[in-house]
Protein backbone atom coordinates (compact mmCIF):
# COMPACT_ATOMS: atom_id res chain seq x y z
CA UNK A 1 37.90 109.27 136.73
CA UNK A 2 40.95 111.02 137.01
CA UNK A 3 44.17 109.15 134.99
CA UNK A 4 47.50 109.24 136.75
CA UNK A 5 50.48 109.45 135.78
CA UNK A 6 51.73 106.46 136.92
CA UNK A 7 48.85 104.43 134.99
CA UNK A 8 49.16 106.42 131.72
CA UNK A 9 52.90 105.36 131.41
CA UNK A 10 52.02 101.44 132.59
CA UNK A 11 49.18 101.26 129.71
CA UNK A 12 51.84 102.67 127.53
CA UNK A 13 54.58 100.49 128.45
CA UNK A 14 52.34 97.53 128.26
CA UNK A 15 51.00 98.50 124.95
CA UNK A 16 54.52 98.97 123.59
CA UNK A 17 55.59 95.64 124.77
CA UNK A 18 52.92 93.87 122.91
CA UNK A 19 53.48 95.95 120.23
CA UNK A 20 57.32 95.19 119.88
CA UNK A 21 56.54 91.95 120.40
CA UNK A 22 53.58 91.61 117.59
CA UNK A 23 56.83 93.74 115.30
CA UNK A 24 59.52 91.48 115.89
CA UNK A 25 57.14 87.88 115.59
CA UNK A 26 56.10 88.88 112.14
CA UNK A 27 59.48 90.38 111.34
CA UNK A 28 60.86 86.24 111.26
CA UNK A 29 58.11 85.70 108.69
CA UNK A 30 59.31 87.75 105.29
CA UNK A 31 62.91 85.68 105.40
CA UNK A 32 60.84 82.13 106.06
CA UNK A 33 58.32 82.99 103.01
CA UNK A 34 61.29 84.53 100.61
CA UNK A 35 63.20 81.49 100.46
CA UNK A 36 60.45 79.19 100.03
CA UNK A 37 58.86 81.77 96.96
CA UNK A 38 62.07 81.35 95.68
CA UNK A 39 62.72 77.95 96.31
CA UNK A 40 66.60 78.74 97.43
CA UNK A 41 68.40 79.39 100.86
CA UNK A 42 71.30 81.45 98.82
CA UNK A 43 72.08 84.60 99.83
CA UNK A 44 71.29 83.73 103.57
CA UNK A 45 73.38 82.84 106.11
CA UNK A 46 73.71 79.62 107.39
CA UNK A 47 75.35 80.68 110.63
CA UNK A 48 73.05 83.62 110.89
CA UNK A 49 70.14 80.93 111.33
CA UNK A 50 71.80 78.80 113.63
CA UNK A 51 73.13 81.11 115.85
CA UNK A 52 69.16 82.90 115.94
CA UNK A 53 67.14 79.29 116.89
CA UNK A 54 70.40 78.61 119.81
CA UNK A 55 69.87 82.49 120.58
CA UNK A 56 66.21 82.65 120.88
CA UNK A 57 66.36 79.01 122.80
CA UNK A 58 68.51 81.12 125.35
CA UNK A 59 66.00 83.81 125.03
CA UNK A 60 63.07 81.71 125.92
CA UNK A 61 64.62 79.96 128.99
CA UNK A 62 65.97 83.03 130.00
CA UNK A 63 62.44 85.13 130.39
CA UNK A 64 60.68 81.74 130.99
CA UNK A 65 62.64 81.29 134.36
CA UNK A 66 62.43 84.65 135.66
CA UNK A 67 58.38 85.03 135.11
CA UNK A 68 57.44 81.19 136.27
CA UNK A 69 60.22 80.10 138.55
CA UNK A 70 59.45 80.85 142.17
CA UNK A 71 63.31 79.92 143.13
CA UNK A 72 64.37 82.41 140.45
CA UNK A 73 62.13 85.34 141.48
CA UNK A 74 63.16 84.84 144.86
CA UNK A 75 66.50 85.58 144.27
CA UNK A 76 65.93 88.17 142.05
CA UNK A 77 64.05 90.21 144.43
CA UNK A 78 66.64 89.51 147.18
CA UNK A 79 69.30 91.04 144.69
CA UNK A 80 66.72 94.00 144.25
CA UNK A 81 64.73 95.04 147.42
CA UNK A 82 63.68 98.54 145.70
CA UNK A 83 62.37 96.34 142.58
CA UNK A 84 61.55 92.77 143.09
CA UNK A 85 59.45 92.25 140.09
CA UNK A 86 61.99 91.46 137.35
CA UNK A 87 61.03 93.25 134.40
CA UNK A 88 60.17 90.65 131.96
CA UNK A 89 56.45 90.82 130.09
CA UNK A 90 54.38 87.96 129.31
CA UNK A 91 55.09 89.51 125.92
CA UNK A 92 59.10 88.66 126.19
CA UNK A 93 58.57 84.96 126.84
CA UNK A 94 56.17 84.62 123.93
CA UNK A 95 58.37 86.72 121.62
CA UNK A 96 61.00 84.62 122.26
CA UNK A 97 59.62 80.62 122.04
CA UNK A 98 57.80 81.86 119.09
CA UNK A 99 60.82 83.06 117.87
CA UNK A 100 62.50 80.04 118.34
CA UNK A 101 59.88 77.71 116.86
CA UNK A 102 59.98 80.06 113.61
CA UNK A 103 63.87 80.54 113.33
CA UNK A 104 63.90 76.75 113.68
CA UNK A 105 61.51 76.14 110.55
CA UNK A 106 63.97 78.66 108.35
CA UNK A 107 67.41 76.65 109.72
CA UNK A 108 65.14 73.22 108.03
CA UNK A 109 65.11 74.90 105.04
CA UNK A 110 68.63 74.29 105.01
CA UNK A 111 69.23 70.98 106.37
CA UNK A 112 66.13 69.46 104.89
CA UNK A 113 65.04 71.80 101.77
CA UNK A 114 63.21 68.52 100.24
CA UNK A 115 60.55 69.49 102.54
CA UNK A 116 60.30 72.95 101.22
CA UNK A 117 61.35 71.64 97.63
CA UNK A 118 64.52 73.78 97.66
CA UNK A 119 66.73 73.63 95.49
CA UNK A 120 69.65 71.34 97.05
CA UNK A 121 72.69 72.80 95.74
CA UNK A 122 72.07 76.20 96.98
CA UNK A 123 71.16 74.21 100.67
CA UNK A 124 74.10 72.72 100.60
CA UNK A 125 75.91 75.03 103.53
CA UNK A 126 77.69 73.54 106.61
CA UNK A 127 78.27 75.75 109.48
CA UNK A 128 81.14 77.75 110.12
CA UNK A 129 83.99 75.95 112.08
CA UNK A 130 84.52 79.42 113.97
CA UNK A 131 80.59 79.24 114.72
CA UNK A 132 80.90 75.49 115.93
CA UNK A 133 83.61 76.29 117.92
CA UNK A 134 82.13 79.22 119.71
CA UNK A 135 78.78 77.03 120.15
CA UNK A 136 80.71 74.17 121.68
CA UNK A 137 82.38 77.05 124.35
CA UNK A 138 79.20 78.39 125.16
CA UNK A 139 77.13 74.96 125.69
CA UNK A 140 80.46 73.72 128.09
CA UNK A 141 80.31 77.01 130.22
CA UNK A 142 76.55 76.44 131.03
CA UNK A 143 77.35 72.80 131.91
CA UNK A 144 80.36 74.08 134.20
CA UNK A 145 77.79 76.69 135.63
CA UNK A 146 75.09 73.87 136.33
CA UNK A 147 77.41 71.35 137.81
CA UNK A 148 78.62 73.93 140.10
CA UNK A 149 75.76 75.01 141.64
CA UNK A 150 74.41 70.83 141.66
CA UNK A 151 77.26 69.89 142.95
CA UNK A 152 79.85 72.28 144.58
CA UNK A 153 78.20 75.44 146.40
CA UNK A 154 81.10 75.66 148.70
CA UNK A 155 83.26 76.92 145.76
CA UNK A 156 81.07 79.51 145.57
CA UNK A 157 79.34 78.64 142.06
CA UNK A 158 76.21 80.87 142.70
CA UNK A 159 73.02 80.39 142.64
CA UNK A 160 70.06 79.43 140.24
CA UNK A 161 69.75 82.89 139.07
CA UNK A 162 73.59 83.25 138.26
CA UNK A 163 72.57 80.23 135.66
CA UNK A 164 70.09 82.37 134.45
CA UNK A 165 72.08 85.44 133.93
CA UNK A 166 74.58 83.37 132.42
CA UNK A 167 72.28 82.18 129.91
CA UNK A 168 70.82 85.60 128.87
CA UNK A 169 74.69 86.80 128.83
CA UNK A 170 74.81 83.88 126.16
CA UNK A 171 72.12 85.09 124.24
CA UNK A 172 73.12 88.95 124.03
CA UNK A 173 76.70 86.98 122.64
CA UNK A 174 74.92 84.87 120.20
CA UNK A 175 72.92 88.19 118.83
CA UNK A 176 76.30 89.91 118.35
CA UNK A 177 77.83 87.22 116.37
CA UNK A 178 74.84 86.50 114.38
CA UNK A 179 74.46 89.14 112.86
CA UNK A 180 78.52 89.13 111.62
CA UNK A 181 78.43 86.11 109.39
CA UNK A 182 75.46 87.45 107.34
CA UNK A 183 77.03 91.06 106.98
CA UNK A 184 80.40 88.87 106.00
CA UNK A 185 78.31 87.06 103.00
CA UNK A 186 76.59 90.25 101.86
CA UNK A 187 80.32 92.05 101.80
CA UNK A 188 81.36 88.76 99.73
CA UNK A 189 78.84 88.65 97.34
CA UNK A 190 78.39 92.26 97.25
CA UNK A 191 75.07 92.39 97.46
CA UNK A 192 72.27 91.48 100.06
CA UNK A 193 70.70 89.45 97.41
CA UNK A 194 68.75 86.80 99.01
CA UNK A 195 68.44 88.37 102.23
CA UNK A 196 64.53 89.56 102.98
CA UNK A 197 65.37 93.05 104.08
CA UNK A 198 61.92 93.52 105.22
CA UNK A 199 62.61 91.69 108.08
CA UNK A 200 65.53 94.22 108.96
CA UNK A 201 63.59 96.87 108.54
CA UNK A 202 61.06 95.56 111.62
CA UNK A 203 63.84 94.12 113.12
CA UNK A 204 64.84 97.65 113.84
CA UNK A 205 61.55 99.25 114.56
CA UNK A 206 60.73 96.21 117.30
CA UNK A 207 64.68 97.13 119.33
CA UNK A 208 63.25 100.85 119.42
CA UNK A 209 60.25 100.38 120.84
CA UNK A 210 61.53 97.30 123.31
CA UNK A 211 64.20 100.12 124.68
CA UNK A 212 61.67 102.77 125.16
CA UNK A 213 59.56 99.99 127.29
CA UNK A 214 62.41 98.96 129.40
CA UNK A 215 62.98 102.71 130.36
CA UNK A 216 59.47 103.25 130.95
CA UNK A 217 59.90 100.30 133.57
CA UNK A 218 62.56 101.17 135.09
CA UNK A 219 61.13 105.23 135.59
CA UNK A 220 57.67 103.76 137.26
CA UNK A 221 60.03 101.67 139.57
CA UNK A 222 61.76 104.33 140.74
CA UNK A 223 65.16 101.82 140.68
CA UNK A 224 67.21 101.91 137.23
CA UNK A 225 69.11 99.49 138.62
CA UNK A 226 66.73 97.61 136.99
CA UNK A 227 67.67 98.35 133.33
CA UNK A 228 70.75 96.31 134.47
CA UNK A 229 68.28 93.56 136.22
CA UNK A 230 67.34 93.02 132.76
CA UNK A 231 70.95 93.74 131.24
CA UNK A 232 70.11 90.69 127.62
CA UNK A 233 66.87 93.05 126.87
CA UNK A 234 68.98 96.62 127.26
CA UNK A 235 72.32 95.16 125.35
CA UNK A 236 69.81 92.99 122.88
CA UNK A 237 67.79 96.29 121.96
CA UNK A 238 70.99 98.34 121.17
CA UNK A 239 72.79 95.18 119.42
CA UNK A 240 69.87 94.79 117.13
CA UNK A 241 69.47 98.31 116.31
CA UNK A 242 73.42 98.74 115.66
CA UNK A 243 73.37 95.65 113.03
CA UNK A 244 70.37 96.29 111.51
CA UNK A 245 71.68 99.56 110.58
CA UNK A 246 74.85 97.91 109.05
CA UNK A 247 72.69 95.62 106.73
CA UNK A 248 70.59 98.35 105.51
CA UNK A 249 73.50 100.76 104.93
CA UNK A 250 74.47 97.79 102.91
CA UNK A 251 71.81 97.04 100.96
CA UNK A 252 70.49 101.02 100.26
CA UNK A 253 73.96 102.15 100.01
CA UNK A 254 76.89 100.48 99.56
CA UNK A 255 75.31 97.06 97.53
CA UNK A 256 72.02 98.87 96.43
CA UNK A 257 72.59 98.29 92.36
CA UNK A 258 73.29 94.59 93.21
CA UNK A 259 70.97 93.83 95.81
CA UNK A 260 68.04 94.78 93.37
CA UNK A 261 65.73 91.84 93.15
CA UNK A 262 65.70 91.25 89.12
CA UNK A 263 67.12 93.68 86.59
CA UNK A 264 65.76 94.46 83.31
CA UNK A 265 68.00 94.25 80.30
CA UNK A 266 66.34 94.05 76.36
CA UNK A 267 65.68 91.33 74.36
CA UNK A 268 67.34 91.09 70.77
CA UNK A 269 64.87 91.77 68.24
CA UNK A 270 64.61 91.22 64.54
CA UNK A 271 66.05 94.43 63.52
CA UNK A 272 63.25 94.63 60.46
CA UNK A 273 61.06 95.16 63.55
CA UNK A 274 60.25 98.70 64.60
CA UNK A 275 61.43 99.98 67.97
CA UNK A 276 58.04 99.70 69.14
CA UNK A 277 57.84 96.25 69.13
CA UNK A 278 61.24 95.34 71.11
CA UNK A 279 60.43 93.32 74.66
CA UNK A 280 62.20 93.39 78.09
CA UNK A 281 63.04 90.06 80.29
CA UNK A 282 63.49 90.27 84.03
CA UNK A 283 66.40 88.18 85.04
């Protein structure tokens, strides 16, 4: 049986997706598990974990809509005759509610570390007033957008899919603030202390491979119109990549002797003892 072209690069783009999508699910796991071994939130970002369970929220209604809503699809393919399938994976949708369930256990961790017998002090973070602000904004401009196409088509408000679009828009602004307030703490501190940089380090991988699937799509359609059909997944995979490699140039470079996870320093001996029986602690 001969193998096409055409087929090799769909297998390849599917099996990219999932595996992107397997990357970045297990990349939200290292941060949940590090505070909880540690029994402390410090070091992470309070606004960093808001703004990812509001992001991936957007995320989820965003690819949600444009794989189950007939109205949706419909409108997309009208805006793209040469590629009416809008090129969102089973994969994206799952990524992101999964995303959303798990982002939302590590923001609890703040507001309710009792559960996760967290030490309270460290909790004790309220979000940013810039962050609530910017929240607020973004929550009244989807309203606006809804009401308009409820309730006042003649002013031209759009359609369902302009809601949509708006949405995603809202998540690729989320992801580019996010990322700020935690790379703000780590330049405080000095030091990325606290922050699981394991889950960077996937982070990163998962945006490569997502970008390489949405060009693969876009080549077997023939259209790459439909890179911008799909404009939160292009901007989202470049965003991530671009802050990821801030944080780790932070922690490997520029914090790397304070971001180390215990440092060993000698314990005072009885100087009658010989050399060979001095100890370390870890701190």
């Amino acid at each position: 049986m001969t193998i096409t072209i055409h087929t090799l690069l769909l297998a390849i783009s599917q099996a990219l997706g999932w595996t992107y999508t397997l990357i970045w699910s297990v990349s939200l796991y290292p941060q949940l598990f590090h505070n909880y071994r540690r029994r402390a939130t410090e070091g992470f970002s309070l606004d960093f974990a808001l703004l990812n369970v509001l992001g991936l929220c957007g995320y989820t209604v965003f690819n949600g809509s444009l794989l189950f809503s007939s109205v949706i699809r419909a409108q997309y393919a009208d805006r793209h005759p040469q590629s009416p399938e809008p090129p969102v994976h089973l994969n994206d949708f799952f990524y992101a509610l999964h995303g959303a369930v798990i982002c939302g256990l590590i923001y609890s961790q703040f507001q309710w570390p009792a559960l996760w017998n967290i030490d309270r002090k460290g909790a004790q973070q309220m979000p940013g007033r810039v962050t609530m602000i910017l929240l607020g904004v973004c929550f009244a401009i989807v309203v606006v957008d809804v009401l308009g196409v409820c309730y006042f088509p003649a002013l031209g408000a759009g359609e369902w899919i302009d809601v949509i679009y708006l949405i995603g828009n809202i998540k690729l602004f989320l992801t580019i603030i996010k990322y700020t307030p935690q790379a703000w703490l780590n330049y405080r501190r000095q030091s990325t202390r606290g922050f699981c940089m394991v889950a960077i380090l996937m982070d990163f991988t998962g945006g490569m491979l997502s970008l390489v699937q949405l060009f693969i799509d876009t080549a077997l359609q023939n259209d790459w119109s439909g890179a911008a059909g799909n404009a939160p997944k292009l901007v989202l995979g470049n965003i991530t990549i671009l802050f990821d490699v801030i944080l780790m140039v932070q922690h490997y470079c520029l914090y790397a002797r304070t971001s180390r996870p215990e440092t060993v320093r000698p314990v005072e001996t009885d100087p009658l003892l010989g050399a060979e029986d001095g100890r370390v602690v870890r701190e």
